[in-house]
C-alpha atoms as a PDB file:
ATOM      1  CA  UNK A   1       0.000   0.000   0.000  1.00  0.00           C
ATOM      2  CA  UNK A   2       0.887   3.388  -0.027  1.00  0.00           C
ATOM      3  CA  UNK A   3       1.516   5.134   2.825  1.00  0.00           C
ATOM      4  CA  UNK A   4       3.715   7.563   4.989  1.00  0.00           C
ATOM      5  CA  UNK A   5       5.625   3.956   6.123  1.00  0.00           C
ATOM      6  CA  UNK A   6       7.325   3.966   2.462  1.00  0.00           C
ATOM      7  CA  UNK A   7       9.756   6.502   3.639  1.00  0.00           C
ATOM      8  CA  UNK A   8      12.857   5.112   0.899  1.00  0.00           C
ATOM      9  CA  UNK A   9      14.056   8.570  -0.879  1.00  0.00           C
ATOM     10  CA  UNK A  10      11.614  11.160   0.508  1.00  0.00           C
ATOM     11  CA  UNK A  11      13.715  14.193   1.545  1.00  0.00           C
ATOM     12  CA  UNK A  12      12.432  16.683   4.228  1.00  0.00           C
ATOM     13  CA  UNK A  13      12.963  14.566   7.171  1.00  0.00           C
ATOM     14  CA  UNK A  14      16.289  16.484   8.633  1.00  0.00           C
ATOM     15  CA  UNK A  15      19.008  14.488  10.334  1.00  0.00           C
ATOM     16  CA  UNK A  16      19.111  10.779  10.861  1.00  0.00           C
ATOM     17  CA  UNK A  17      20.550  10.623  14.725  1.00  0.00           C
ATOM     18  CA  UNK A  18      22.770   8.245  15.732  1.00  0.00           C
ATOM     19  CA  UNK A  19      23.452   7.077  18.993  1.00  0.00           C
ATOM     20  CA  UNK A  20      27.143   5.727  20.109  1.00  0.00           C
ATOM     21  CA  UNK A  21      26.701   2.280  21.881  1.00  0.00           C
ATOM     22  CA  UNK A  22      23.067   2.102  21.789  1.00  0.00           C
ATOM     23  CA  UNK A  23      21.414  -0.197  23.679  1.00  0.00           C
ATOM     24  CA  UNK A  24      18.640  -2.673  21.916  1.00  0.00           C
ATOM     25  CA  UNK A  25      16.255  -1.768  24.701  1.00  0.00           C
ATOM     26  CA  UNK A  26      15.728   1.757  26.005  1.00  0.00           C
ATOM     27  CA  UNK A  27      13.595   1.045  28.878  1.00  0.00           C
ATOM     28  CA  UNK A  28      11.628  -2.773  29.948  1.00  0.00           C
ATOM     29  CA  UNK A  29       8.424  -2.235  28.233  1.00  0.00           C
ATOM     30  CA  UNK A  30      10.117  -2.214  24.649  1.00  0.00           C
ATOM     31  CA  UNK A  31      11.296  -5.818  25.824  1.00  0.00           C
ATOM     32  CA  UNK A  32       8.150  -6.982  26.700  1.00  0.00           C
ATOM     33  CA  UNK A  33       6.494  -5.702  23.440  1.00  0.00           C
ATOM     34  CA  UNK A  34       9.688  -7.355  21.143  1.00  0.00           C
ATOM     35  CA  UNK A  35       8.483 -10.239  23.217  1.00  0.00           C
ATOM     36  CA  UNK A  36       4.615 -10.103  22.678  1.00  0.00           C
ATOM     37  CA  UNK A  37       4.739  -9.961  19.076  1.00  0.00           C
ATOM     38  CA  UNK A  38       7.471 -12.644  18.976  1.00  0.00           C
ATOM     39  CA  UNK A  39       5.113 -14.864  20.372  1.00  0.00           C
ATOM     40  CA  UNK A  40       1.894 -13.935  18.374  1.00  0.00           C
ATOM     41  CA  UNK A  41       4.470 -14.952  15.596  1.00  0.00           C
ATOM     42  CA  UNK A  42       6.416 -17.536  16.739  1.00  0.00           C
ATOM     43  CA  UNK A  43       4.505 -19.510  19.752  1.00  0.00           C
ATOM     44  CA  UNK A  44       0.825 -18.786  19.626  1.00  0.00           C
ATOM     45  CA  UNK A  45       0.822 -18.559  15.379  1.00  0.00           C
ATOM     46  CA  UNK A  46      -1.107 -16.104  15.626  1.00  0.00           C
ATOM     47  CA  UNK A  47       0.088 -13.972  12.795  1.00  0.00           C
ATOM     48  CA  UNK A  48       3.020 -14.328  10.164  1.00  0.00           C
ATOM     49  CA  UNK A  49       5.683 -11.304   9.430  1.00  0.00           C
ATOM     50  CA  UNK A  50       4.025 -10.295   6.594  1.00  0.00           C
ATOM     51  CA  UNK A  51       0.386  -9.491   8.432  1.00  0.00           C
ATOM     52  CA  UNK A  52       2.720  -7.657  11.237  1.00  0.00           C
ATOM     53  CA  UNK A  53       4.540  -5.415   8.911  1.00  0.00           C
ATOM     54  CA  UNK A  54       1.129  -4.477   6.893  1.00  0.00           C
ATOM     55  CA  UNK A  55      -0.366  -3.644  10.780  1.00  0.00           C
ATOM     56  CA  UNK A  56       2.174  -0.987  10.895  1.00  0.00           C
ATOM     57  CA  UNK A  57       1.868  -0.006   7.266  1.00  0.00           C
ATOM     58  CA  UNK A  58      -1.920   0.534   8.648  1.00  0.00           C
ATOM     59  CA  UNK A  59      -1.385   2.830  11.731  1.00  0.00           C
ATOM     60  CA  UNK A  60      -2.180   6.549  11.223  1.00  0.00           C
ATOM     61  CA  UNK A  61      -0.139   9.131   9.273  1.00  0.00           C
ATOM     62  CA  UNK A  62       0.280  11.043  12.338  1.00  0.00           C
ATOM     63  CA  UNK A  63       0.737   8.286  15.204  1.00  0.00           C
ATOM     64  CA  UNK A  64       3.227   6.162  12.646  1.00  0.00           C
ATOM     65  CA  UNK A  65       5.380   9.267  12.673  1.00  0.00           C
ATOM     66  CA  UNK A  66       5.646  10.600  16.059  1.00  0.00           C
ATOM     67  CA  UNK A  67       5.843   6.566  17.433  1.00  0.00           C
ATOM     68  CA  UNK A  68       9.458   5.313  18.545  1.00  0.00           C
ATOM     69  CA  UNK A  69      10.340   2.144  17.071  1.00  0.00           C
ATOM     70  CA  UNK A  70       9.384  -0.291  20.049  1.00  0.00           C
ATOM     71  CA  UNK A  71       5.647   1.835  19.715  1.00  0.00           C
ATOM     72  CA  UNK A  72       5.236   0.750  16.463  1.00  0.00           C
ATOM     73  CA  UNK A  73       5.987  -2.745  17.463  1.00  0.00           C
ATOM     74  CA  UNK A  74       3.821  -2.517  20.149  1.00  0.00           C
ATOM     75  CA  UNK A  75       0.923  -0.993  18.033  1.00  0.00           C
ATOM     76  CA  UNK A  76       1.374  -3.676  15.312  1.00  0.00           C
ATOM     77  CA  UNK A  77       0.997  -6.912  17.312  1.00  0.00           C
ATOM     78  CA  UNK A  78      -1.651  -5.362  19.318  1.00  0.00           C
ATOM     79  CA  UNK A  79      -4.001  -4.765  16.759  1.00  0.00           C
ATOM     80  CA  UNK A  80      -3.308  -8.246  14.960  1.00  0.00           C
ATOM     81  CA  UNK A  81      -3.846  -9.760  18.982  1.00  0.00           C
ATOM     82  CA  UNK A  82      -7.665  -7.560  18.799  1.00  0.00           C
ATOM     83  CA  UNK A  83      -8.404  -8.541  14.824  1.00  0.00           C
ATOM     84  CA  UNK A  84      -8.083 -12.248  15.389  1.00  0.00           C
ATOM     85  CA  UNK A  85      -9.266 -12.495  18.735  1.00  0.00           C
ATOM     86  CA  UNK A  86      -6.854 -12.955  20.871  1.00  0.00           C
ATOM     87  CA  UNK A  87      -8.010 -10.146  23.166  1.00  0.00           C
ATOM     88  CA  UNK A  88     -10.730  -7.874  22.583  1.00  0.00           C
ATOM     89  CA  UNK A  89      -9.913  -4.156  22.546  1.00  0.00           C
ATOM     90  CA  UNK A  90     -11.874  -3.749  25.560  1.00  0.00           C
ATOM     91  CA  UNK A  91     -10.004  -6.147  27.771  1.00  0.00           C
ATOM     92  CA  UNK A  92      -6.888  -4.320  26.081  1.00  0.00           C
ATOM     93  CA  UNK A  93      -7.624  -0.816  26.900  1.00  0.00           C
ATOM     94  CA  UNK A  94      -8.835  -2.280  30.709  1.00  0.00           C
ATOM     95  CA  UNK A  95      -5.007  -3.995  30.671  1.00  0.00           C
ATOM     96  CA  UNK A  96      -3.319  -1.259  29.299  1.00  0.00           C
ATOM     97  CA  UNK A  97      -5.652   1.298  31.957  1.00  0.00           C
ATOM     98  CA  UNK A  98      -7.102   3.462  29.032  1.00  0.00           C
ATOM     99  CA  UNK A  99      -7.429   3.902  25.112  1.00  0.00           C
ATOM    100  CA  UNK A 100      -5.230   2.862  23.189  1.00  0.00           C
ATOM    101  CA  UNK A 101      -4.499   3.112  19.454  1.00  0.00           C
ATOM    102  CA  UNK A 102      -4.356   0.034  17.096  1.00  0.00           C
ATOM    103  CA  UNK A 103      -3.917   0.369  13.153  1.00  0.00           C
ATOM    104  CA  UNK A 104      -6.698   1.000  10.404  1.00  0.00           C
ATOM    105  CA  UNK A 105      -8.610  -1.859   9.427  1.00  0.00           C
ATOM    106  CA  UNK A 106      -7.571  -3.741   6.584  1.00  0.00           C
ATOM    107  CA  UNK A 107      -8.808  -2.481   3.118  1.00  0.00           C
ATOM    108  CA  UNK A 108     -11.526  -4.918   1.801  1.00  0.00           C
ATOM    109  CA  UNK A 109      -9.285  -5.817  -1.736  1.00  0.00           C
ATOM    110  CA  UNK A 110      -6.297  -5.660   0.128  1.00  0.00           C
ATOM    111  CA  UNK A 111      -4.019  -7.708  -2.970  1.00  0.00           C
ATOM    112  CA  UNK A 112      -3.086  -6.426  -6.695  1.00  0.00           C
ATOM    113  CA  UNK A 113      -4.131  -9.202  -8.823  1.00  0.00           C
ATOM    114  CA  UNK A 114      -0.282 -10.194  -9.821  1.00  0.00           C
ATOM    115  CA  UNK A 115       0.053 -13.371 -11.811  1.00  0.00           C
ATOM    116  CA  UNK A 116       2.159 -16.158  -9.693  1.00  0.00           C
ATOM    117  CA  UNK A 117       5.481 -16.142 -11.192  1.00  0.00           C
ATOM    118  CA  UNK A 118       6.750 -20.226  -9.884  1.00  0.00           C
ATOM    119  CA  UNK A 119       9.473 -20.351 -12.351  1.00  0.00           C
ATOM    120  CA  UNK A 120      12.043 -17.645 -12.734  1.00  0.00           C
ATOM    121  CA  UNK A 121      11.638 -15.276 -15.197  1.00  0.00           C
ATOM    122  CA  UNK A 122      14.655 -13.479 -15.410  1.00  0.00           C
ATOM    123  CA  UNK A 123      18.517 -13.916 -15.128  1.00  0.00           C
ATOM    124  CA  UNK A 124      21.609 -12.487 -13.919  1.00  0.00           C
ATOM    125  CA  UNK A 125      22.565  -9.158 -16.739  1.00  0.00           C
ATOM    126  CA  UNK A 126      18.668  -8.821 -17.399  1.00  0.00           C
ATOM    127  CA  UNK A 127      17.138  -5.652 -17.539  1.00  0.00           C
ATOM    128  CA  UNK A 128      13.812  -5.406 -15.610  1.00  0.00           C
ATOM    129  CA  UNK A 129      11.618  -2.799 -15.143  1.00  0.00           C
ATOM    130  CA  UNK A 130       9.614  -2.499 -12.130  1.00  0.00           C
ATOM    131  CA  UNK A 131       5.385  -2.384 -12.458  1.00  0.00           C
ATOM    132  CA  UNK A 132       4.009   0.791 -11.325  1.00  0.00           C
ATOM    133  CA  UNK A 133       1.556  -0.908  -9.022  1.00  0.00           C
ATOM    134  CA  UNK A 134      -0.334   0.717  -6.483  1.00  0.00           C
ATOM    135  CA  UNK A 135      -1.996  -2.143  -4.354  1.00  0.00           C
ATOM    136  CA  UNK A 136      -4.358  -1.209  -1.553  1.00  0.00           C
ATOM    137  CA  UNK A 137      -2.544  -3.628   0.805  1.00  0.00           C
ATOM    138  CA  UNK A 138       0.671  -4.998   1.963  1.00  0.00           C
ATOM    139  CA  UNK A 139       3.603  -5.205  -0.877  1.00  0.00           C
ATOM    140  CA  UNK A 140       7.270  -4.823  -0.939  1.00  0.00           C
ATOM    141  CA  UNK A 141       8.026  -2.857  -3.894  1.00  0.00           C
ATOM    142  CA  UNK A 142       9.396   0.329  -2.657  1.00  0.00           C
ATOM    143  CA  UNK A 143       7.637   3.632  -4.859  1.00  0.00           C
ATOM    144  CA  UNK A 144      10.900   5.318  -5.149  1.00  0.00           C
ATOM    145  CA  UNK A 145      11.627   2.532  -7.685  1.00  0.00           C
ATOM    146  CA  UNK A 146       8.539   1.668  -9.337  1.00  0.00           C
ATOM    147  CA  UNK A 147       8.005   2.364 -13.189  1.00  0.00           C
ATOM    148  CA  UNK A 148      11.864   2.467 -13.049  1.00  0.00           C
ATOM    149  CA  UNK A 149      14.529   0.023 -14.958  1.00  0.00           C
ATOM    150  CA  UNK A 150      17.786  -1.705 -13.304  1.00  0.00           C
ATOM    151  CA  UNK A 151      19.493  -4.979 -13.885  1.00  0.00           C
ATOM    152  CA  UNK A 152      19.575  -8.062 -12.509  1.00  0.00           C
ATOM    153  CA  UNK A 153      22.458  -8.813 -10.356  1.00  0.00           C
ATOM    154  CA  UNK A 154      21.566 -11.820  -8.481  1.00  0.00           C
ATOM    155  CA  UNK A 155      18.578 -14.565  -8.840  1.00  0.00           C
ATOM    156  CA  UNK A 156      17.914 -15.908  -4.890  1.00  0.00           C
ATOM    157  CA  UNK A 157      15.469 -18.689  -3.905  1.00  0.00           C
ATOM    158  CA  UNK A 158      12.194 -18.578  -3.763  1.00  0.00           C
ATOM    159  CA  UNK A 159      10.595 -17.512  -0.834  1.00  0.00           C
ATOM    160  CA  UNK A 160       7.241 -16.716   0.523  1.00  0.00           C
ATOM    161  CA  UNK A 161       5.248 -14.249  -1.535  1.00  0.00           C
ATOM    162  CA  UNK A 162       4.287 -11.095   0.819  1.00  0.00           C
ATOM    163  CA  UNK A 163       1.533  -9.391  -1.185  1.00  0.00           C
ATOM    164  CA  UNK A 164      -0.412 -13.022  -0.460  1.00  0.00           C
ATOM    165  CA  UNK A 165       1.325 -14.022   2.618  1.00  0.00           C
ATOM    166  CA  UNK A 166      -0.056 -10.595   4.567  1.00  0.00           C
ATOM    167  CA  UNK A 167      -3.719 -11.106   4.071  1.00  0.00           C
ATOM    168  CA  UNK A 168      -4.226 -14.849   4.675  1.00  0.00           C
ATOM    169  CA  UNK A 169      -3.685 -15.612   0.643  1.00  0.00           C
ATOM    170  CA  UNK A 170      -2.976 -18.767  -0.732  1.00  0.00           C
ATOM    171  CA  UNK A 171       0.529 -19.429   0.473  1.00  0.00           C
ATOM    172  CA  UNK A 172       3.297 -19.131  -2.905  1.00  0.00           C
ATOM    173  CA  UNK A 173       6.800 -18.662  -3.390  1.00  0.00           C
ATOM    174  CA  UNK A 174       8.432 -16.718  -5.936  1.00  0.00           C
ATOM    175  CA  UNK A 175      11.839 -15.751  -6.635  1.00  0.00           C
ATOM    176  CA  UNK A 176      13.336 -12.906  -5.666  1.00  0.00           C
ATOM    177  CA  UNK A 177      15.823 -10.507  -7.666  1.00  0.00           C
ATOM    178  CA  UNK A 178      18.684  -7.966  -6.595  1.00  0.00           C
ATOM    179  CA  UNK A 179      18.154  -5.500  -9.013  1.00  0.00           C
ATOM    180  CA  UNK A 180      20.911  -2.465  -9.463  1.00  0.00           C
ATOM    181  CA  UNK A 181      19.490   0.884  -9.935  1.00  0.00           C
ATOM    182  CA  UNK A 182      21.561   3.768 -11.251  1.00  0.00           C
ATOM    183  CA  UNK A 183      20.829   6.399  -8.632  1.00  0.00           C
ATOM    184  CA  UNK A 184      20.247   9.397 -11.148  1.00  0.00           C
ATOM    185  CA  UNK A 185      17.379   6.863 -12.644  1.00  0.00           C
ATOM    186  CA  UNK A 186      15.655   7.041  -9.178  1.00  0.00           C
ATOM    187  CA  UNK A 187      16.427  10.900  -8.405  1.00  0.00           C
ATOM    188  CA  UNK A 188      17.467  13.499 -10.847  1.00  0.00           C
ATOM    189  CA  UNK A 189      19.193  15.395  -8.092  1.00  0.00           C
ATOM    190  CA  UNK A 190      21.252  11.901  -6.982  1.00  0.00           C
ATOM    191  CA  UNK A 191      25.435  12.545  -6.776  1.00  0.00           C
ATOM    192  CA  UNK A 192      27.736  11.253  -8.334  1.00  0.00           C
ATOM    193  CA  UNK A 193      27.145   8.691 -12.078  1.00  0.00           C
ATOM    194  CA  UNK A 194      28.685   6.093 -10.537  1.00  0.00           C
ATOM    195  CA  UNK A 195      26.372   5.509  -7.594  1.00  0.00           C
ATOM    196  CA  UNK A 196      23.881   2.704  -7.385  1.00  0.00           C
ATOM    197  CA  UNK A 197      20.966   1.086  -5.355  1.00  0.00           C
ATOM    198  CA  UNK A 198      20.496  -1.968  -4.949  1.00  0.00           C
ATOM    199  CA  UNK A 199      16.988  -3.366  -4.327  1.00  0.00           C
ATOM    200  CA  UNK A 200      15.530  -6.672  -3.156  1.00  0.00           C
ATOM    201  CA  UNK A 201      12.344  -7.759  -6.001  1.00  0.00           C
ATOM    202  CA  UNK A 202       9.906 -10.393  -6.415  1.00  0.00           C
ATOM    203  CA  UNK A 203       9.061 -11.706  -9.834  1.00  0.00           C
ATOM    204  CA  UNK A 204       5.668 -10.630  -9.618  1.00  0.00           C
ATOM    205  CA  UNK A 205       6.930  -6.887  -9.011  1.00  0.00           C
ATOM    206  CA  UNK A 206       8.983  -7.207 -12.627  1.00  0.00           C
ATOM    207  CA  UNK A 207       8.158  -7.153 -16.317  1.00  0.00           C
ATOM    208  CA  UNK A 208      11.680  -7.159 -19.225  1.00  0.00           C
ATOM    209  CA  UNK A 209      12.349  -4.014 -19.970  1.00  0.00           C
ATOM    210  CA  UNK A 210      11.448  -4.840 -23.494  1.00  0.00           C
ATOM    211  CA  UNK A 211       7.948  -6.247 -22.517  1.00  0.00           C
END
């Protein structure tokens, strides 16, 4: 989907601060919610990684911004805990001693109808271009590169499809692509011609650049 999550290239956004020696947890309730939604995936199956990142890709414009990481988190495997019934947001909000904010529902045509790829399409030196798809729900093709062309560098094994994977879809695996970009083909104000991106692609995402 798009949303303010699909934050690859967008200028604006000021320094990126870095802190010396930081420490994975801050304070103990960004443990505990690592550890909740670690167990929705991994113990009670309660949701795969796919669903989890589309719950953030869901939260609010304003709330996805101003949340820490560990929020996010938080506000991610919470809702997925409420939308498959885990807990109800009532005994959340009695838990958590007052409202609190889970993601948009899920649209109701969450998936772009993209053809199964099984069999890969494309090899190492190819030229792909990306579709300029605009799904309602969950994908994994970046916007900054979309419409755009790049070449194959490397052909990896399949693996689970996320577009189908994050709404419950019939489970597939496609390959997956690491296709070069020439900077200046994503950004006209990029640096220097020999700088490059490098960006991970399912076949569905991908079309020859002859096609």
């Amino acid at each position: 989907m798009d949303g303010i999550h699909d934050l690859g290239g967008m200028a604006g956004f000021g320094t990126i601060a870095y802190e010396e020696n930081e420490p994975v947890f801050h304070e103990p309730w960004q443990a505990t919610a690592f550890a909740l939604n670690i167990v929705g995936i991994g113990v009670l199956r309660n949701h795969n990684a796919d669903e989890y990142r589309h719950s953030i890709e869901r939260m609010p414009p304003i709330h996805y911004l101003q949340a820490c990481y560990y929020e996010r988190v938080l506000t991610g495997a919470a809702t997925l805990f409420v939308e498959k019934g885990v807990v109800s947001k009532e005994e959340l909000e009695e838990r958590a001693g007052g409202a609190f904010p889970l993601a948009s529902p899920n649209a109701p045509e969450p998936m772009a109808e993209l053809e199964p790829q099984p069999v890969a399409r494309f090899k190492q030196g190819d030229r792909v271009t990306v579709k300029d798809i605009h799904p309602a729900g969950h994908t994994r093709v970046p916007r900054f590169c979309r419409g755009k062309t790049g070449t194959v560098l490397h052909v990896a094994p399949a693996f689970s499809f996320p577009d189908a994977a994050a709404h419950g879809g019939a489970f597939r695996k496609e390959h997956t692509y690491h296709v070069e970009f020439a900077s200046k083909d994503l950004w006209a104000e990029a640096g220097a011609d020999n700088e490059s991106v490098i960006v991970d692609l399912w076949d569905s995402y991908l079309e020859g650049a002859d096609a």
